[in-house]
Protein backbone atom coordinates (compact mmCIF):
# COMPACT_ATOMS: atom_id res chain seq x y z
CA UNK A 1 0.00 0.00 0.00
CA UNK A 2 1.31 3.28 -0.96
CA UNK A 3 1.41 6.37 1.47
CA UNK A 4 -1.37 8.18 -0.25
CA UNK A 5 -3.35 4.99 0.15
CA UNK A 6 -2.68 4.20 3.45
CA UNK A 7 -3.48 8.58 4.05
CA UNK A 8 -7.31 7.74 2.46
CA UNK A 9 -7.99 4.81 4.70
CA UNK A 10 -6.58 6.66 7.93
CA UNK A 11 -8.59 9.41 7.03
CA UNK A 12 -12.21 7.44 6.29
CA UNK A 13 -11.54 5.47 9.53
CA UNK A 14 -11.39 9.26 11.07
CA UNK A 15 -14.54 10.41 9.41
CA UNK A 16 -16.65 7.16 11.05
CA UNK A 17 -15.62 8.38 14.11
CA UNK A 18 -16.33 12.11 13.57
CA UNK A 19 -20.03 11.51 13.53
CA UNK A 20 -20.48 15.74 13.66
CA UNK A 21 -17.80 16.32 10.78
CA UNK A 22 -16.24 18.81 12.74
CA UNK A 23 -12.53 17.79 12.28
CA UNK A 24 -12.39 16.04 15.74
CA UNK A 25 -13.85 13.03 17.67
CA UNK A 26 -14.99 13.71 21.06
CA UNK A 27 -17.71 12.36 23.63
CA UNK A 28 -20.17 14.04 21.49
CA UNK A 29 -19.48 11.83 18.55
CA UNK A 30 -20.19 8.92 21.07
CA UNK A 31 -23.09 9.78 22.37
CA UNK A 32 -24.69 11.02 19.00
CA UNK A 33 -23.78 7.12 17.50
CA UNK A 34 -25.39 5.71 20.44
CA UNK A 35 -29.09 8.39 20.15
CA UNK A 36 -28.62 7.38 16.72
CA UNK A 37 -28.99 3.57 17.07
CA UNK A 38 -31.26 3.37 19.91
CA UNK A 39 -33.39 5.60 17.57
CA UNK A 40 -33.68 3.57 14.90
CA UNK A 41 -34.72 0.18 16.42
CA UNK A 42 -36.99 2.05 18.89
CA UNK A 43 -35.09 1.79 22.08
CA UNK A 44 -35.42 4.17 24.70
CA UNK A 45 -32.35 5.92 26.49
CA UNK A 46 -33.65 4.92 29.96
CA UNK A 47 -34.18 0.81 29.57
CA UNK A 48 -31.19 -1.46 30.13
CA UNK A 49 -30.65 -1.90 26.79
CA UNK A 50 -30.37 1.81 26.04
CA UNK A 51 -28.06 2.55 28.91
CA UNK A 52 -25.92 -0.31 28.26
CA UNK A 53 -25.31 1.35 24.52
CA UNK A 54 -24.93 4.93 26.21
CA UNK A 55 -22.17 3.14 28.62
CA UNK A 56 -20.17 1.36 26.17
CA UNK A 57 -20.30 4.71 24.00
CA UNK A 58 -18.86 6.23 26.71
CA UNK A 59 -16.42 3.27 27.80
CA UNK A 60 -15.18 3.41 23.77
CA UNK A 61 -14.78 6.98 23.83
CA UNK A 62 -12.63 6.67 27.23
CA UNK A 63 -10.61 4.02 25.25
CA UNK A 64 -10.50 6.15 22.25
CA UNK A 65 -9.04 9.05 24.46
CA UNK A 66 -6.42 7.41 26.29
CA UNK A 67 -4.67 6.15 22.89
CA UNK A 68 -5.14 9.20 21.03
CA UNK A 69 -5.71 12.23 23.04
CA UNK A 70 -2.16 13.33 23.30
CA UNK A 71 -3.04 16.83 24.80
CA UNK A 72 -5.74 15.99 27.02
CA UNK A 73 -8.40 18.46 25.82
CA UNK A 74 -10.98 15.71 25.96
CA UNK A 75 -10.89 15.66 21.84
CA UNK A 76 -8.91 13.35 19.31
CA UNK A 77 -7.72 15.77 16.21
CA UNK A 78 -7.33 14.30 12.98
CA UNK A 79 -3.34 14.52 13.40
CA UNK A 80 -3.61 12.98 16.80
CA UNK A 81 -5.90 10.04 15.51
CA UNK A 82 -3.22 9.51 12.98
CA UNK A 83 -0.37 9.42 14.87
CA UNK A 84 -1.37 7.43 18.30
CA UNK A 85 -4.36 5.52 17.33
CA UNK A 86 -3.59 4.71 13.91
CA UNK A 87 0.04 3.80 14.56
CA UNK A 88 -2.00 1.33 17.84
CA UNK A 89 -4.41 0.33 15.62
CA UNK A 90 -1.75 -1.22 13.21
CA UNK A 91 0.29 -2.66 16.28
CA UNK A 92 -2.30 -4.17 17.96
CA UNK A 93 -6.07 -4.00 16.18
CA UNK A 94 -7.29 -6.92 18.23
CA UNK A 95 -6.51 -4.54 21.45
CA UNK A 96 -8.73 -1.58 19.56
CA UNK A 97 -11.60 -3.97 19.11
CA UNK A 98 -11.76 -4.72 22.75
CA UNK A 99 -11.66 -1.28 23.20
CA UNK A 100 -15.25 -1.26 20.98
CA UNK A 101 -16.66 -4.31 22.50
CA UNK A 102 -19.03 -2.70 25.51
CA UNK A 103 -20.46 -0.56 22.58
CA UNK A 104 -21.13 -3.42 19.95
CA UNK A 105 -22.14 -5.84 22.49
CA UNK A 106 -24.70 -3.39 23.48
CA UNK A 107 -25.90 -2.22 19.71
CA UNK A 108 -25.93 -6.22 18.62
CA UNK A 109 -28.64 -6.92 21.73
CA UNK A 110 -30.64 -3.72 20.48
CA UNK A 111 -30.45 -4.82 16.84
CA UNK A 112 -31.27 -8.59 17.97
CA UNK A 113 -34.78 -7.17 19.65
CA UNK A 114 -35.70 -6.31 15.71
CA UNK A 115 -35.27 -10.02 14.77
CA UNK A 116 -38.01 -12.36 14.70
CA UNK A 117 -35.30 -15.02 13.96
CA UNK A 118 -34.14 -14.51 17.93
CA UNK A 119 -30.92 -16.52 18.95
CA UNK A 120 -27.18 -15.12 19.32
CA UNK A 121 -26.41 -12.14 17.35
CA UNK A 122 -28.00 -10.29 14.87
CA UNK A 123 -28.87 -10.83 11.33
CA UNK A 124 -27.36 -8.95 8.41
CA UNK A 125 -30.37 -6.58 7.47
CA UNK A 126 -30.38 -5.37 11.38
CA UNK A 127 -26.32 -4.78 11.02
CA UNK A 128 -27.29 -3.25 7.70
CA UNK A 129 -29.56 -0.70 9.36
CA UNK A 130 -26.63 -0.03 11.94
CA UNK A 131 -24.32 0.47 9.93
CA UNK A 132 -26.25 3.12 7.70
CA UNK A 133 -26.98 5.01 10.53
CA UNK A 134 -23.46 5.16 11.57
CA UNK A 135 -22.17 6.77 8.49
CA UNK A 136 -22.27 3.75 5.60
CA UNK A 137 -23.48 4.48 2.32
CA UNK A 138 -26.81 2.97 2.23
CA UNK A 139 -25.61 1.57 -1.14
CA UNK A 140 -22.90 -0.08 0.94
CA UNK A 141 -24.66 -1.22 3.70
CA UNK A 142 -26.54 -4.42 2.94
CA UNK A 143 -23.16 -5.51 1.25
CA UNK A 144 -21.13 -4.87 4.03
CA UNK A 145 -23.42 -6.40 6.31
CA UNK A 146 -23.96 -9.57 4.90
CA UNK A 147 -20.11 -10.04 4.46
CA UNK A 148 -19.77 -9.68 8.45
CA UNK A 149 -21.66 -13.09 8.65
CA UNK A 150 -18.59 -14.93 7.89
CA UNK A 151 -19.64 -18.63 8.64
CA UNK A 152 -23.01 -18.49 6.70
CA UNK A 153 -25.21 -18.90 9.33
CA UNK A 154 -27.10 -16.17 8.89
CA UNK A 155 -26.69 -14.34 11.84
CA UNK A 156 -23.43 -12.06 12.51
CA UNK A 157 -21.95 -12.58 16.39
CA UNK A 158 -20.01 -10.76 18.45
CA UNK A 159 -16.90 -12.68 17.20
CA UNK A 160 -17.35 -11.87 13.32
CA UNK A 161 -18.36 -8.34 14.28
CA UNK A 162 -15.02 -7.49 16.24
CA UNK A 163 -12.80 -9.46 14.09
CA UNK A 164 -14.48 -7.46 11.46
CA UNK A 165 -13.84 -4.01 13.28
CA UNK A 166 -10.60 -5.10 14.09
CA UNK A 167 -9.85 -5.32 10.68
CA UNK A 168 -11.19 -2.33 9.14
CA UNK A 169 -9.08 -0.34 12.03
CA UNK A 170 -5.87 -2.45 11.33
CA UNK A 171 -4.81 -0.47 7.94
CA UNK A 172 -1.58 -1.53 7.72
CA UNK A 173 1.23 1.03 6.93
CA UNK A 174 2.74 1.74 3.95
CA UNK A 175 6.12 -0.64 3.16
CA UNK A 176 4.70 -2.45 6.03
């Protein structure tokens, strides 16, 4: 991968975080992902299910902020994403995904209560919706989604979601 390659990649991971667009992940960003999931499968803040998403939000942001928030304003800049959480991400993306997995424990129970299918996990048109109201191109979605199900069984788990996560995060550097 070359570095203008590996600059793109950095940079769209960035932009998924910076749910706001305003050049810098914070709390906010956090929180807004988590309104906007419990939103669209009808959860409410207040029940269990809606606090546990609001906590691991807030548990990933904390994670978030100790690898990349160099400065301590309580913000990750662009530059600052790039050079401590990118440079972790490559090192150790496994590590990252634990980071993530309060939060997407939390949003795969929410998007399970959609399912009539029930059992572990969620299926891909629930991920689907999750993803396209995190950021991916509705166009993209469905795709995306349905790749996460990586043994066929027609429901994504925990496991195939943060291996997946782990891998989007784990760009690897250029002449790597």
């Amino acid at each position: 991968m070359d570095s203008a390659e590996y600059e793109r990649k950095i940079a769209a991971r960035f932009a998924t975080f910076d749910q706001d667009g305003n050049g810098y992940i914070d709390r906010e960003d956090f929180s807004a992902a988590a309104k906007a999931v419990l939103a669209e499968f009808g959860t409410t803040a207040r029940s269990d299910k809606g606090q546990a998403v609001f906590n691991g939000a807030e548990a990933f942001w904390q994670g978030m902020a100790g690898i990349a928030d160099v400065d301590g304003d309580q913000r990750v800049t662009r530059e600052e994403f790039i050079t401590g959480a990118a440079k972790r991400l490559r090192d150790n993306p496994r590590r990252f995904a634990e980071i993530a997995r309060p939060f997407l424990h939390a949003v795969i129970a929410v998007a399970a209560d959609g399912d009539d299918e029930g059992g572990a996990g969620t299926s891909p048109a629930a991920a689907a919706r999750v993803l396209r109201v995190l950021g991916t191109a509705p166009e993209l979605a469905a795709t995306v989604a349905a790749a996460l199900d990586t043994d066929g069984d027609g429901r994504i788990s925990e496991d195939e979601v943060l291996a997946a996560f782990a891998g989007y995060c784990g760009v690897a550097a250029p002449d790597a």
